[in-house]
Protein backbone atom coordinates (compact mmCIF):
# COMPACT_ATOMS: atom_id res chain seq x y z
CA UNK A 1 -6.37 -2.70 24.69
CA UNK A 2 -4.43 -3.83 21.80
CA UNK A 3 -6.17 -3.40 18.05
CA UNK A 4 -6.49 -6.80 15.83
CA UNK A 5 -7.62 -5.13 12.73
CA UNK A 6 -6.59 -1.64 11.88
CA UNK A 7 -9.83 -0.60 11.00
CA UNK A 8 -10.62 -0.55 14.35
CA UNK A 9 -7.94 2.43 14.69
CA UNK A 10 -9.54 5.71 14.74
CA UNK A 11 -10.17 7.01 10.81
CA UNK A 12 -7.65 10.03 10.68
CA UNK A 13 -4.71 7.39 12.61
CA UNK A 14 -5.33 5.00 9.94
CA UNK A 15 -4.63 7.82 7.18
CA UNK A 16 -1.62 8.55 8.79
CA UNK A 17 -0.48 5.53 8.30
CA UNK A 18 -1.70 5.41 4.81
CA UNK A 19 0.58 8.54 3.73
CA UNK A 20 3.42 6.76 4.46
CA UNK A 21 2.64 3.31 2.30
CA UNK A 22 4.89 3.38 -1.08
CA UNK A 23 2.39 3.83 -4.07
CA UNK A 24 3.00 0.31 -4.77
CA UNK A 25 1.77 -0.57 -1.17
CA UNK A 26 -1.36 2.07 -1.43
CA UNK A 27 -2.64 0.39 -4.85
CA UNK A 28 -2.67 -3.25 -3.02
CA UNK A 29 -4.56 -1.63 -0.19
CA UNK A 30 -7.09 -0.36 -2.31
CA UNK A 31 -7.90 -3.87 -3.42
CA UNK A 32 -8.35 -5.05 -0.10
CA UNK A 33 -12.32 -4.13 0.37
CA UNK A 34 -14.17 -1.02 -0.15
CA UNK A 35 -13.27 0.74 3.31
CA UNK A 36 -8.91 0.75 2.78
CA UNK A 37 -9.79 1.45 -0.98
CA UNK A 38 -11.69 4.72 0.04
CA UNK A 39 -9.08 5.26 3.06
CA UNK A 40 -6.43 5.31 0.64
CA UNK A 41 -8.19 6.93 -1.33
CA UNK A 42 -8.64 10.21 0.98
CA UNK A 43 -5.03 10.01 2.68
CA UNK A 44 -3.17 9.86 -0.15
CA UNK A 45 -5.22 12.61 -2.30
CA UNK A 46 -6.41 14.61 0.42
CA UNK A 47 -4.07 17.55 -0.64
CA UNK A 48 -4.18 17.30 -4.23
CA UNK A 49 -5.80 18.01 -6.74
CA UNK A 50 -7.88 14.62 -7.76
CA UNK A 51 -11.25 14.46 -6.72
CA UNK A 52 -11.60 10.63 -7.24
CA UNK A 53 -9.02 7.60 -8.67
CA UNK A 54 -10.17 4.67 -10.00
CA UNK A 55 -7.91 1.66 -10.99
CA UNK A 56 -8.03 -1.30 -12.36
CA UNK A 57 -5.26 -3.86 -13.15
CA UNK A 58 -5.86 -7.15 -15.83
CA UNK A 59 -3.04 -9.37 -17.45
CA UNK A 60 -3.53 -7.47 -20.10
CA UNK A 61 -3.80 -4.24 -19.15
CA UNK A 62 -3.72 -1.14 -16.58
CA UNK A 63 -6.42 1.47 -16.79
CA UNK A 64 -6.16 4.56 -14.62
CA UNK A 65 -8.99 7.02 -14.42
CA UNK A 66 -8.66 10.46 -12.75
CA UNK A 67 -11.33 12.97 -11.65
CA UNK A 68 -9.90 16.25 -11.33
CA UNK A 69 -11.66 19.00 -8.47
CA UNK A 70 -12.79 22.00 -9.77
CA UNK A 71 -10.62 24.79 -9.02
CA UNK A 72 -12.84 26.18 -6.77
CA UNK A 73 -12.38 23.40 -4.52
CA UNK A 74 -8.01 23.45 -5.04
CA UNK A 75 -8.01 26.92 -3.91
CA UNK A 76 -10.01 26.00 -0.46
């Protein structure tokens, strides 16, 4: 049966996907609604060392907030 919205694709397929979006692509996901924000979220910081990102874009500014894991967690 074919898929009409991909968030009816199974959750690790759709970060799959997500790892290969440009980070251009990723940050216009993560405006899309809560569930691709978090998505993107995971797939693209899965391996690293952020904990949590949180953007936000006006016409007059960018503001970029990043919550580091504790390096307990990097080492695991």
């Amino acid at each position: 049966a074919m898929v009409s919205n991909i968030l009816e694709l199974p959750h690790e397929m759709i970060c799959k996907v997500v790892k290969h979006v440009d980070l251009k692509g990723q940050l216009a996901l993560r405006k899309v609604c809560r569930t691709t924000k978090e998505i993107v979220d995971e797939a693209a910081f899965k391996v690293s060392f952020v904990q949590k990102i949180d953007f936000r874009l006006s016409i007059v500014s960018i503001w970029l907030s990043l919550k580091l894991k504790e390096k307990e967690m990097i080492r695991n």
